[in-house]
PDB file of N, CA and C in Angstrom:
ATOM      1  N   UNK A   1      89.176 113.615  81.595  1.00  0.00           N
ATOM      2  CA  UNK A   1      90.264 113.695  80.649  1.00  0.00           C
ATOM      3  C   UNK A   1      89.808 113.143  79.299  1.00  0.00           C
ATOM      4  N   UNK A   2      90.326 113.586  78.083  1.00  0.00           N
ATOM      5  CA  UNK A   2      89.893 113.224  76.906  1.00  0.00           C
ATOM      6  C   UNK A   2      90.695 112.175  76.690  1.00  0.00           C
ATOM      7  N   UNK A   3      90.313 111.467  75.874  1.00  0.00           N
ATOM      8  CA  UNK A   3      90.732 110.250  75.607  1.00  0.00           C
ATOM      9  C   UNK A   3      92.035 110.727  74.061  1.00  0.00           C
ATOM     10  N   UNK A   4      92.960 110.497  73.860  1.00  0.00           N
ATOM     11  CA  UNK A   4      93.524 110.746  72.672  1.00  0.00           C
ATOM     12  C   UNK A   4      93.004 110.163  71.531  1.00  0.00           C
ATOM     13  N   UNK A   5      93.344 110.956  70.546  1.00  0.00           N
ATOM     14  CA  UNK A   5      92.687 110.136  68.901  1.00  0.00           C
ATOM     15  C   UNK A   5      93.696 109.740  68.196  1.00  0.00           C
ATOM     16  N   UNK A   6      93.647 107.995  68.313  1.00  0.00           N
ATOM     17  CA  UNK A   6      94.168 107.029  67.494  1.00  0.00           C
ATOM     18  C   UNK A   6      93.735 106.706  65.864  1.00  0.00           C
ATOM     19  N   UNK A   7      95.055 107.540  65.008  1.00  0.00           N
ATOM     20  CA  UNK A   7      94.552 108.135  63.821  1.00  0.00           C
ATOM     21  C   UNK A   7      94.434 106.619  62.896  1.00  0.00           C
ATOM     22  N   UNK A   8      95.250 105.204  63.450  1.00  0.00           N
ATOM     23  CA  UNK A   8      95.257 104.073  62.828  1.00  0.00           C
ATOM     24  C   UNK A   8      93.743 103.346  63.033  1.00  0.00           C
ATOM     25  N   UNK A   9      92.964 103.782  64.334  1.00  0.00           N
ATOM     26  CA  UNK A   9      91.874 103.084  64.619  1.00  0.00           C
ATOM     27  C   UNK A   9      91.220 103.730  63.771  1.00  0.00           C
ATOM     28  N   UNK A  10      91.175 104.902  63.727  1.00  0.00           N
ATOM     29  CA  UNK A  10      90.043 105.637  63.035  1.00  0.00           C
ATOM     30  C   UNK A  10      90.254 105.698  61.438  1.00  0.00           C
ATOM     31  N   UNK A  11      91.501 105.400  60.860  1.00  0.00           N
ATOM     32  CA  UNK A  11      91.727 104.729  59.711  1.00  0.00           C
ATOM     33  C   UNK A  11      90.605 103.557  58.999  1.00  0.00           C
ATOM     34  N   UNK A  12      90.862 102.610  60.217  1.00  0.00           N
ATOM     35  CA  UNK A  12      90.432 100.991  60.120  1.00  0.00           C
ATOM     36  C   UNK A  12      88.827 100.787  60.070  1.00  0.00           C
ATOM     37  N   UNK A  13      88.466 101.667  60.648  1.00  0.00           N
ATOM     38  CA  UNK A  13      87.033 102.137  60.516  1.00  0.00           C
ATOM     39  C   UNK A  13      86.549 102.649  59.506  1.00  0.00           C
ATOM     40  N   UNK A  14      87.152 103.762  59.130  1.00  0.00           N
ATOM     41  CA  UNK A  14      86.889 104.079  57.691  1.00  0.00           C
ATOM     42  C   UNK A  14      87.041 103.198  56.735  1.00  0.00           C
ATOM     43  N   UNK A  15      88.121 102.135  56.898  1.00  0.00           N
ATOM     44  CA  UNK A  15      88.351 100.954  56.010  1.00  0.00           C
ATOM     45  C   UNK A  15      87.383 100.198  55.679  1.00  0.00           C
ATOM     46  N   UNK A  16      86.794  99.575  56.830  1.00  0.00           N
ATOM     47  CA  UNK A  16      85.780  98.603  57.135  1.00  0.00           C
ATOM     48  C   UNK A  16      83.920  99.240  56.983  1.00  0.00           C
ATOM     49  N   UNK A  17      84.220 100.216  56.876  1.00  0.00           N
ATOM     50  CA  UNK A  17      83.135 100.919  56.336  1.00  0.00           C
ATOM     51  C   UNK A  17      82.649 101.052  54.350  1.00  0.00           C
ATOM     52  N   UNK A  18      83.964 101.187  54.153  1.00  0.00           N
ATOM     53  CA  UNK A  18      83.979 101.062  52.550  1.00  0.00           C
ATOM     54  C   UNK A  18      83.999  99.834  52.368  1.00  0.00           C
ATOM     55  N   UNK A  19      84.667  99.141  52.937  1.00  0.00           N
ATOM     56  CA  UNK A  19      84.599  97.618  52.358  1.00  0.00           C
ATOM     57  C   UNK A  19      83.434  96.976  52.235  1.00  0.00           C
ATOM     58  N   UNK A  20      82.571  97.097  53.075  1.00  0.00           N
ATOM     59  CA  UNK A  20      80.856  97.102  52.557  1.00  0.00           C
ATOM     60  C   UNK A  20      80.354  97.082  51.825  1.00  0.00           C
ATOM     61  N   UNK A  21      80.958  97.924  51.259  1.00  0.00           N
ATOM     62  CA  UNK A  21      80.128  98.070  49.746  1.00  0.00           C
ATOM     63  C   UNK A  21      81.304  97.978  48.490  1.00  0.00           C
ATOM     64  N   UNK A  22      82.258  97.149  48.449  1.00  0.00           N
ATOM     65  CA  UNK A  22      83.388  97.168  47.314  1.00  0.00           C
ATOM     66  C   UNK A  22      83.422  95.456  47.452  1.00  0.00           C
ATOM     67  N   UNK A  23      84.088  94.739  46.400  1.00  0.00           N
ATOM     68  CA  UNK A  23      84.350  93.272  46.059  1.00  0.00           C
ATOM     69  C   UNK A  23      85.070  93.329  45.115  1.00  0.00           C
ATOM     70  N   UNK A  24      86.084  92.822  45.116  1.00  0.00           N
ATOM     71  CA  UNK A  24      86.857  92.348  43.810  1.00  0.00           C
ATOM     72  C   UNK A  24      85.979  90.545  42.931  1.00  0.00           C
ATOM     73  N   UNK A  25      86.186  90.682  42.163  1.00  0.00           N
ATOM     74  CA  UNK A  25      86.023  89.220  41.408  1.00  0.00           C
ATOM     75  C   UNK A  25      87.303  88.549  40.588  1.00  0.00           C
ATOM     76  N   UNK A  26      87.279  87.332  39.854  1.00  0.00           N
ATOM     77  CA  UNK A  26      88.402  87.740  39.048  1.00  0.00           C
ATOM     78  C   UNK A  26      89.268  87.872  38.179  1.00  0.00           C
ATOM     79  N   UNK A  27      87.702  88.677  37.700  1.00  0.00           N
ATOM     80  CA  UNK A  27      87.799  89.226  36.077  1.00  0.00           C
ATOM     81  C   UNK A  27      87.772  91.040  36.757  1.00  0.00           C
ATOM     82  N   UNK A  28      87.057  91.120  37.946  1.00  0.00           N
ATOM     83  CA  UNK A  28      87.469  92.286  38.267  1.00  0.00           C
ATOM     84  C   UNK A  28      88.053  92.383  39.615  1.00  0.00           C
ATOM     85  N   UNK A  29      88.931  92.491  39.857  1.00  0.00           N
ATOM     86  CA  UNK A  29      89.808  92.573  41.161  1.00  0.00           C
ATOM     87  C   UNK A  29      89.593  93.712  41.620  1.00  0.00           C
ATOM     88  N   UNK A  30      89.762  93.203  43.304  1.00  0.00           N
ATOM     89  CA  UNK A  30      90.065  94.713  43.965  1.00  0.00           C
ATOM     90  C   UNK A  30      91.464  95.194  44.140  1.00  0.00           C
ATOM     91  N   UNK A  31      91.641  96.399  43.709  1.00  0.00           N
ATOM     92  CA  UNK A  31      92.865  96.799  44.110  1.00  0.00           C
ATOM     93  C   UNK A  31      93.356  97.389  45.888  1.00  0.00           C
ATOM     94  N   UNK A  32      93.848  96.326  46.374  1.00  0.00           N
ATOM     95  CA  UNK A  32      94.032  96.563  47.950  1.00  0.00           C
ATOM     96  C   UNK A  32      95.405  97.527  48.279  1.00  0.00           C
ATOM     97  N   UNK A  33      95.705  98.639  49.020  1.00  0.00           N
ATOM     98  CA  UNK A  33      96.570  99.182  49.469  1.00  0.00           C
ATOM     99  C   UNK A  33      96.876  99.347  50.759  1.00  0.00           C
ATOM    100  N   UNK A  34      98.323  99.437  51.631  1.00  0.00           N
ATOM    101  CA  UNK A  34      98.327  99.335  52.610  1.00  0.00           C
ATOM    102  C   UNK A  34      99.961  99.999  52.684  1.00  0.00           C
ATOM    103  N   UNK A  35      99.942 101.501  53.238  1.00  0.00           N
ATOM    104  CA  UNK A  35     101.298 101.672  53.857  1.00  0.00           C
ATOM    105  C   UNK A  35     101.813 101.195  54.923  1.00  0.00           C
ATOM    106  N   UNK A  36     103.232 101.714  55.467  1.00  0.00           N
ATOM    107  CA  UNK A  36     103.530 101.123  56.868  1.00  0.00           C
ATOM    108  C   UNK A  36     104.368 102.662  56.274  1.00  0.00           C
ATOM    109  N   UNK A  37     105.845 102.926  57.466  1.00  0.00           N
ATOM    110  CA  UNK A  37     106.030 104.047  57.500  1.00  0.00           C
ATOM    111  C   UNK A  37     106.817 104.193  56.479  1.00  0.00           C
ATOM    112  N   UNK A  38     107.027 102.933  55.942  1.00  0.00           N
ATOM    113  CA  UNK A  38     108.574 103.228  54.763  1.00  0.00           C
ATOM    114  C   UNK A  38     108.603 102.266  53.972  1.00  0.00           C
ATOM    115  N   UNK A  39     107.159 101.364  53.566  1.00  0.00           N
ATOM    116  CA  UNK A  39     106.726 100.426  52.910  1.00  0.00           C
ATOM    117  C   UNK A  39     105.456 100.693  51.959  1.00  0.00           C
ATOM    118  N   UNK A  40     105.133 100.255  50.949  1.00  0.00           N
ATOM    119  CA  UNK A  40     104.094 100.296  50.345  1.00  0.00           C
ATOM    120  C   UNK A  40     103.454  99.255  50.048  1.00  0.00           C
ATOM    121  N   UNK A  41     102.460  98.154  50.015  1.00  0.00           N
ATOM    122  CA  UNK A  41     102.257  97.086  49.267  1.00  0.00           C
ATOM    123  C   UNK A  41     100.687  97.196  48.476  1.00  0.00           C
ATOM    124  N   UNK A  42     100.719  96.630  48.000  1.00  0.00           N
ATOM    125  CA  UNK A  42      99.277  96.428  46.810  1.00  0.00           C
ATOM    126  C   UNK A  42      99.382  95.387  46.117  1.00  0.00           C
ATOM    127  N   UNK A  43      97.818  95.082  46.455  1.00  0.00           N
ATOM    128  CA  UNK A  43      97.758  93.889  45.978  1.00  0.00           C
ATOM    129  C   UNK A  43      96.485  93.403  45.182  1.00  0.00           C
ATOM    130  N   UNK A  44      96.383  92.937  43.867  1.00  0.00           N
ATOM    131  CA  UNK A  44      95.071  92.792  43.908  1.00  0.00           C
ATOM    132  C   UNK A  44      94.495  91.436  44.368  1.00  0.00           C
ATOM    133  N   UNK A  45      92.962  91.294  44.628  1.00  0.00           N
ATOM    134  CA  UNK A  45      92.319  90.478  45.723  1.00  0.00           C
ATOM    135  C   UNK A  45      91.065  90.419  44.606  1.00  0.00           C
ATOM    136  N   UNK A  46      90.834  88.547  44.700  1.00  0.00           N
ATOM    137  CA  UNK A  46      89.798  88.078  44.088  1.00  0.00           C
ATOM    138  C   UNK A  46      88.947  87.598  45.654  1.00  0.00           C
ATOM    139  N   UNK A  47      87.973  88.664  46.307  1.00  0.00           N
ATOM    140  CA  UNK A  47      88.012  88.145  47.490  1.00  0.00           C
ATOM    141  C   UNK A  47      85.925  87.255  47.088  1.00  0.00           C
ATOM    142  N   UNK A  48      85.866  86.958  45.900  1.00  0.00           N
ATOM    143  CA  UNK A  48      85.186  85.291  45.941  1.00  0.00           C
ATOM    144  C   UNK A  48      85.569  84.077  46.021  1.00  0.00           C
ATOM    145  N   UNK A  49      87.160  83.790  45.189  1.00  0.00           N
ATOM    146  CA  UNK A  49      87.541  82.501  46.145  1.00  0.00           C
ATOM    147  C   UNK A  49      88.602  83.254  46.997  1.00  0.00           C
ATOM    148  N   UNK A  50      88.461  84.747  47.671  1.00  0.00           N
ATOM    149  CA  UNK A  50      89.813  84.504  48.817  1.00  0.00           C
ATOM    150  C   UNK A  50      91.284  84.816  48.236  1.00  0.00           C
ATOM    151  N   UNK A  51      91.557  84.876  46.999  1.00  0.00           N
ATOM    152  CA  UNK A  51      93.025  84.586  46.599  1.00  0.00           C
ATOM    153  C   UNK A  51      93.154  85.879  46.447  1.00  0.00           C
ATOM    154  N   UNK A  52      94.833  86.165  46.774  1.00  0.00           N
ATOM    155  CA  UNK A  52      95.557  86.942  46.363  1.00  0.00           C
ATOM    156  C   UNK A  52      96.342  86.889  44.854  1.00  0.00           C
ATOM    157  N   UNK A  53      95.968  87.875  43.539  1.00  0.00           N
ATOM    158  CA  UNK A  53      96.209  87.230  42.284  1.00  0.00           C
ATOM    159  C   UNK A  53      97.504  87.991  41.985  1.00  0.00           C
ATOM    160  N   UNK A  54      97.605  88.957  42.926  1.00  0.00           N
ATOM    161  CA  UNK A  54      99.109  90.032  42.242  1.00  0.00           C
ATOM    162  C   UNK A  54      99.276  90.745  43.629  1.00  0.00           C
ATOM    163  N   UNK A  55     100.900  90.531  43.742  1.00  0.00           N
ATOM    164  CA  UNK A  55     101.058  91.292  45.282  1.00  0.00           C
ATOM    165  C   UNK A  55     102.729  91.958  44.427  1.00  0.00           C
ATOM    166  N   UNK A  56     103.001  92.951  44.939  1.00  0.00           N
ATOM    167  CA  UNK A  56     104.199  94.199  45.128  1.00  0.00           C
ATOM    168  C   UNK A  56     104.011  94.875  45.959  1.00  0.00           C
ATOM    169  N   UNK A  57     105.518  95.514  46.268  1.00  0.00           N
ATOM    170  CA  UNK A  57     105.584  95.862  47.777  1.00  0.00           C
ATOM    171  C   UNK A  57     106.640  96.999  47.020  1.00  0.00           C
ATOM    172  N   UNK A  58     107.183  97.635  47.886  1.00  0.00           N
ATOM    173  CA  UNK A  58     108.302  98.856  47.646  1.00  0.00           C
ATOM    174  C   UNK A  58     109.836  98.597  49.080  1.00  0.00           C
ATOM    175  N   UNK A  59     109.555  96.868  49.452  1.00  0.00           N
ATOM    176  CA  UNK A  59     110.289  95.966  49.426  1.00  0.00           C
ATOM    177  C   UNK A  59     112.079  95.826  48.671  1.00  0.00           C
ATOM    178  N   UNK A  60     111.503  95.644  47.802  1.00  0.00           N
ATOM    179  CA  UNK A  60     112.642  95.259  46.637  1.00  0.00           C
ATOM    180  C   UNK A  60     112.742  96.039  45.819  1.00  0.00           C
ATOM    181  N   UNK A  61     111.143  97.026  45.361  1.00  0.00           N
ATOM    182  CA  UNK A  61     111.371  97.781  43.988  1.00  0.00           C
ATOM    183  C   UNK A  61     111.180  99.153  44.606  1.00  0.00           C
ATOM    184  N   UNK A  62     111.043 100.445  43.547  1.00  0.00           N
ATOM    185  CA  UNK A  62     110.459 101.290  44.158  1.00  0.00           C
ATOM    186  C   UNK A  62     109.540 101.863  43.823  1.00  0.00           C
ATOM    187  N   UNK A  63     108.598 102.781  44.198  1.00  0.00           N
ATOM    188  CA  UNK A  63     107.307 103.505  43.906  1.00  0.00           C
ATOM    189  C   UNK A  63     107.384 103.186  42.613  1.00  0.00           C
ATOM    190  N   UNK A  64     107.724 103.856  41.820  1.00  0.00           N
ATOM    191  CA  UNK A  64     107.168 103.590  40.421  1.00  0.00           C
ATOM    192  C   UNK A  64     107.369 102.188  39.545  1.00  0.00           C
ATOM    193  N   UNK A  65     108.189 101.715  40.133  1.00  0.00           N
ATOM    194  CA  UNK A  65     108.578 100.707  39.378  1.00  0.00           C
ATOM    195  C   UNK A  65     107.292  99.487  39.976  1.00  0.00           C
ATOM    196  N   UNK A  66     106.459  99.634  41.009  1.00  0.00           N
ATOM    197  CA  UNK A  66     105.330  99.141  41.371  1.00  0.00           C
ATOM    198  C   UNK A  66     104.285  99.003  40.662  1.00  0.00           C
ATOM    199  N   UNK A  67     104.083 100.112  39.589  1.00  0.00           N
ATOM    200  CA  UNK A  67     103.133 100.430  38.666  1.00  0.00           C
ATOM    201  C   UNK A  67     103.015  99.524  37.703  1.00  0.00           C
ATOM    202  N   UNK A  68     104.758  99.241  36.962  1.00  0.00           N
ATOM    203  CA  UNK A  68     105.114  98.875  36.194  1.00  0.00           C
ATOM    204  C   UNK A  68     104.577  97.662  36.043  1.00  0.00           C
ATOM    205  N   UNK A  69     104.813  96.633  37.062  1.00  0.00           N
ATOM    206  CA  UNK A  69     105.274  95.408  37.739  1.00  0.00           C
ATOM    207  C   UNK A  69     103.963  94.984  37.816  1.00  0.00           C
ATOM    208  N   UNK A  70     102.827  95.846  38.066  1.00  0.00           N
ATOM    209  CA  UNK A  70     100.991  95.661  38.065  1.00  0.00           C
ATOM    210  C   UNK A  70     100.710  95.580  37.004  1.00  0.00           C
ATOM    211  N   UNK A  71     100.892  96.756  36.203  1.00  0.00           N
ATOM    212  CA  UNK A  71     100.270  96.214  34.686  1.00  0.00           C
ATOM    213  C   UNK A  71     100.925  95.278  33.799  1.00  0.00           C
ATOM    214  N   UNK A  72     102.071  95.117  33.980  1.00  0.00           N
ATOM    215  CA  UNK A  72     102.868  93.666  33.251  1.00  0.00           C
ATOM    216  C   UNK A  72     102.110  92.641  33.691  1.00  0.00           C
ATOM    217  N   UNK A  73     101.618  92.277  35.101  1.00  0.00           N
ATOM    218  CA  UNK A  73     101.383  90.868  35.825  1.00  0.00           C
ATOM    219  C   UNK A  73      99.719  90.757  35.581  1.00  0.00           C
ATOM    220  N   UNK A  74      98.962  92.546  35.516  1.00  0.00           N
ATOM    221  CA  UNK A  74      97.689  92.191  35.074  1.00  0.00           C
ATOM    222  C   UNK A  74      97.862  92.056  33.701  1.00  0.00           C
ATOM    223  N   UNK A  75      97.960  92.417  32.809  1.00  0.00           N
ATOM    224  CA  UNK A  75      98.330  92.004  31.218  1.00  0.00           C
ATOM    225  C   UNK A  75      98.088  90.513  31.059  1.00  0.00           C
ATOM    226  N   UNK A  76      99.105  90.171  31.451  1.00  0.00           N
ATOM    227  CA  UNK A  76      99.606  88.210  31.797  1.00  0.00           C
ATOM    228  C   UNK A  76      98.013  87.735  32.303  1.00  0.00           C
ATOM    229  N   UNK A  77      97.391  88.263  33.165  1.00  0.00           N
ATOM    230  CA  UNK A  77      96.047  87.964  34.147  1.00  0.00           C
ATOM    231  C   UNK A  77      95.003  88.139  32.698  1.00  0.00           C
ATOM    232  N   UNK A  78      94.938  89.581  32.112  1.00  0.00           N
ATOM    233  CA  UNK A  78      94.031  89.535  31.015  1.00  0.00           C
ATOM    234  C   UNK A  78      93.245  90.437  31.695  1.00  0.00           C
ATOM    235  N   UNK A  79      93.896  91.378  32.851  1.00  0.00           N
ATOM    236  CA  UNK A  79      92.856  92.374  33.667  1.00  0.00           C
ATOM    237  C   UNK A  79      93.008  93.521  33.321  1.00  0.00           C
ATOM    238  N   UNK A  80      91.702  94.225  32.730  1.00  0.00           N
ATOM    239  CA  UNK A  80      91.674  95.492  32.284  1.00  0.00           C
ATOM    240  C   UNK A  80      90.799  96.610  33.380  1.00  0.00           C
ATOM    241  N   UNK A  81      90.149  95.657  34.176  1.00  0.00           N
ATOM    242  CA  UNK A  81      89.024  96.774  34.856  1.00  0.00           C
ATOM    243  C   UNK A  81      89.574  96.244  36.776  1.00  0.00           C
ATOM    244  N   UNK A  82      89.995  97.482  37.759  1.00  0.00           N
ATOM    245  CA  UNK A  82      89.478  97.121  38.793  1.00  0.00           C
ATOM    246  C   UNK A  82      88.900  97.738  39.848  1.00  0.00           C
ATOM    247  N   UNK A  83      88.817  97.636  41.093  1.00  0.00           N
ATOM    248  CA  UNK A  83      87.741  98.144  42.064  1.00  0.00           C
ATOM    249  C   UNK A  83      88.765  98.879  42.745  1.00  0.00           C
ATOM    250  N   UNK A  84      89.163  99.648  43.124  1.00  0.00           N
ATOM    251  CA  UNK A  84      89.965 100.711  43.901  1.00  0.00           C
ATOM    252  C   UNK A  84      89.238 100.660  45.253  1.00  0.00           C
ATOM    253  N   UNK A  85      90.760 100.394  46.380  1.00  0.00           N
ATOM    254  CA  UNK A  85      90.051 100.145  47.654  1.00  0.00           C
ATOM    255  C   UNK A  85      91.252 100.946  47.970  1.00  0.00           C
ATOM    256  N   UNK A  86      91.490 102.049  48.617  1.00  0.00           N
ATOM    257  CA  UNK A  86      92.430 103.029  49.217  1.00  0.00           C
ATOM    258  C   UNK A  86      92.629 102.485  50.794  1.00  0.00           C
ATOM    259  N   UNK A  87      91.903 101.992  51.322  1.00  0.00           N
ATOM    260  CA  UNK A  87      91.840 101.051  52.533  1.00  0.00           C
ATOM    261  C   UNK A  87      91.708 102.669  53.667  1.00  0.00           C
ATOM    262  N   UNK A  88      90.983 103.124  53.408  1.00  0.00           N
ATOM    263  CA  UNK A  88      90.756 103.817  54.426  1.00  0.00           C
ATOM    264  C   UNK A  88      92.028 105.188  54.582  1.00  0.00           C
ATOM    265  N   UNK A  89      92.798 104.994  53.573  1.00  0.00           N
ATOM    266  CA  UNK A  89      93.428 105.973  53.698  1.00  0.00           C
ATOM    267  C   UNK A  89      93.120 107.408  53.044  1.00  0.00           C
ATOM    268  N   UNK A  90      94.019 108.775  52.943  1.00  0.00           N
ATOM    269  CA  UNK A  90      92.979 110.162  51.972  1.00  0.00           C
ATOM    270  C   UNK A  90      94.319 109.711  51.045  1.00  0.00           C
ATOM    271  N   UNK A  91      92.989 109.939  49.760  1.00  0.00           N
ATOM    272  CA  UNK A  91      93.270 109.805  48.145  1.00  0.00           C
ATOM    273  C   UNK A  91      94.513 111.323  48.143  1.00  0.00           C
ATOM    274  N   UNK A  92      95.823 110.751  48.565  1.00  0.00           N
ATOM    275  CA  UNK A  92      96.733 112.269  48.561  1.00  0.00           C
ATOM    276  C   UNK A  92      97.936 111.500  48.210  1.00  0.00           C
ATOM    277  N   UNK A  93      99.125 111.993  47.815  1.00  0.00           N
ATOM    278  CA  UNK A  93     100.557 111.367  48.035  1.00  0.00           C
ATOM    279  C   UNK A  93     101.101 110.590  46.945  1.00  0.00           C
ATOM    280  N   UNK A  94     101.316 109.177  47.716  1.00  0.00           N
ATOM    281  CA  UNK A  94     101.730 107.973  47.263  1.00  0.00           C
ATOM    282  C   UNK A  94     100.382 107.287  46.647  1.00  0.00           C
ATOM    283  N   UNK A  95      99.288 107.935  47.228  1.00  0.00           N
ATOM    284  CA  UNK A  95      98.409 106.552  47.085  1.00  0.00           C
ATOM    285  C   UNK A  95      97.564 106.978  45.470  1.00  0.00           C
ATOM    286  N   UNK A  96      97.903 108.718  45.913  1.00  0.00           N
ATOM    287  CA  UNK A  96      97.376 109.440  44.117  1.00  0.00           C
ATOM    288  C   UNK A  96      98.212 109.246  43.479  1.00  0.00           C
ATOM    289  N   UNK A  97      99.765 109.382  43.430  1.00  0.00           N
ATOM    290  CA  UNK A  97     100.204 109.081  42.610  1.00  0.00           C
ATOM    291  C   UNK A  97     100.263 107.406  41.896  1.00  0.00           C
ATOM    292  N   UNK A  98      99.887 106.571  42.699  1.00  0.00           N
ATOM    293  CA  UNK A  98      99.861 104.989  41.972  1.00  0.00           C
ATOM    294  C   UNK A  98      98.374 105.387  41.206  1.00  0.00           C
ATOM    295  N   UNK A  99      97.583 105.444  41.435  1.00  0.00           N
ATOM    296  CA  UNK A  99      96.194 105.635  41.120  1.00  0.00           C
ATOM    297  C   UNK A  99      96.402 106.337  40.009  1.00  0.00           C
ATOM    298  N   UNK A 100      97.176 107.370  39.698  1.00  0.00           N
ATOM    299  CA  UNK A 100      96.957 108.009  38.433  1.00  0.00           C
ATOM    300  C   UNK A 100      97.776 107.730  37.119  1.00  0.00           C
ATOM    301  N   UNK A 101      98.835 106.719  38.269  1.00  0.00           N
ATOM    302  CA  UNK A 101     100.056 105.992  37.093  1.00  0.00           C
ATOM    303  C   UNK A 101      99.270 105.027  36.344  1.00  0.00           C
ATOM    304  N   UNK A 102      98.297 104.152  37.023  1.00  0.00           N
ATOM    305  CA  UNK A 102      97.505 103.257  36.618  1.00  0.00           C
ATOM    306  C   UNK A 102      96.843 103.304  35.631  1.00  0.00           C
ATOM    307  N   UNK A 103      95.817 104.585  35.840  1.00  0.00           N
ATOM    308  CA  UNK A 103      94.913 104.690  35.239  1.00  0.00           C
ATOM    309  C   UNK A 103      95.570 105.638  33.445  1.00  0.00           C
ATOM    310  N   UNK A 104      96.903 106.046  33.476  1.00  0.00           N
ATOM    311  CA  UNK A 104      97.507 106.131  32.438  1.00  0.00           C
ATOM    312  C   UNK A 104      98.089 105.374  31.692  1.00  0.00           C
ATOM    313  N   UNK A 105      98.144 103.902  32.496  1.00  0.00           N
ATOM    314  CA  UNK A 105      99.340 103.137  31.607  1.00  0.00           C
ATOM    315  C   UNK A 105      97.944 102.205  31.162  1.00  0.00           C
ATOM    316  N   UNK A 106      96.322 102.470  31.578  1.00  0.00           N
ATOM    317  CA  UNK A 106      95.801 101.559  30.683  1.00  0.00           C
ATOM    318  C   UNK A 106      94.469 101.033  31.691  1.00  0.00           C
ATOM    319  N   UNK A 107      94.660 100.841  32.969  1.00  0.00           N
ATOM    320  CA  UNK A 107      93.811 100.094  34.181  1.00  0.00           C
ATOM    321  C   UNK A 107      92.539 101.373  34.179  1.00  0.00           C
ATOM    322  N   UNK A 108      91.614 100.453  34.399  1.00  0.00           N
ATOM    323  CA  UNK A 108      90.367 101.512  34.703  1.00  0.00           C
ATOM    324  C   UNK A 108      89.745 100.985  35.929  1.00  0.00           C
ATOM    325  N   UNK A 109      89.240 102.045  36.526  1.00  0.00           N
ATOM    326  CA  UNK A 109      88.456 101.946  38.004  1.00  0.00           C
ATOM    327  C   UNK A 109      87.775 103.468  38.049  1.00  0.00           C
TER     328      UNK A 109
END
């Protein structure tokens, strides 16, 4: 019998495969993403000391207003450049549309 394909494992793999080769700092952060089925969060990650420097969720606000809420809080930070980490997910949807809001209102990666 075949074993079924667990599309979250095989996600996490792909995750942990890119992460290899990506680092935030933090003057350049990584930009971390992570859905759930009816949640969004992002966050950026100075992962040399470990810290989380900017977190939003779609929690309280919504999709776009997420965008907003990043470049106001990186502004305040003084962050113009970061590392795009899709976390293993395909560059389609929700995750193109933040990515391209970004990279219009000013953020480069």
């Amino acid at each position: 019998m075949i074993k079924p394909i667990v599309k979250n494992k095989l996600r996490i793999t792909r995750h942990k495969r890119n992460r290899k080769n990506i680092s935030g700092t933090s003057t350049v952060p990584r930009l971390y993403i992570f859905k759930s089925l009816k949640n969004l969060y992002v966050n950026l990650v100075d992962d040399k000391s470990g810290n989380t420097l900017i977190s939003v969720s779609t929690l309280k606000t919504d999709t776009s207003d997420i965008v907003n809420e990043i470049v106001k809080k990186a502004d305040i930070l003084g962050i113009k450049k970061l590392v795009f980490d899709k976390s293993g997910y395909k560059f389609h949807g929700r995750i193109k549309i933040i990515a391209d809001e970004l990279r219009s209102k000013g953020l480069n990666f």
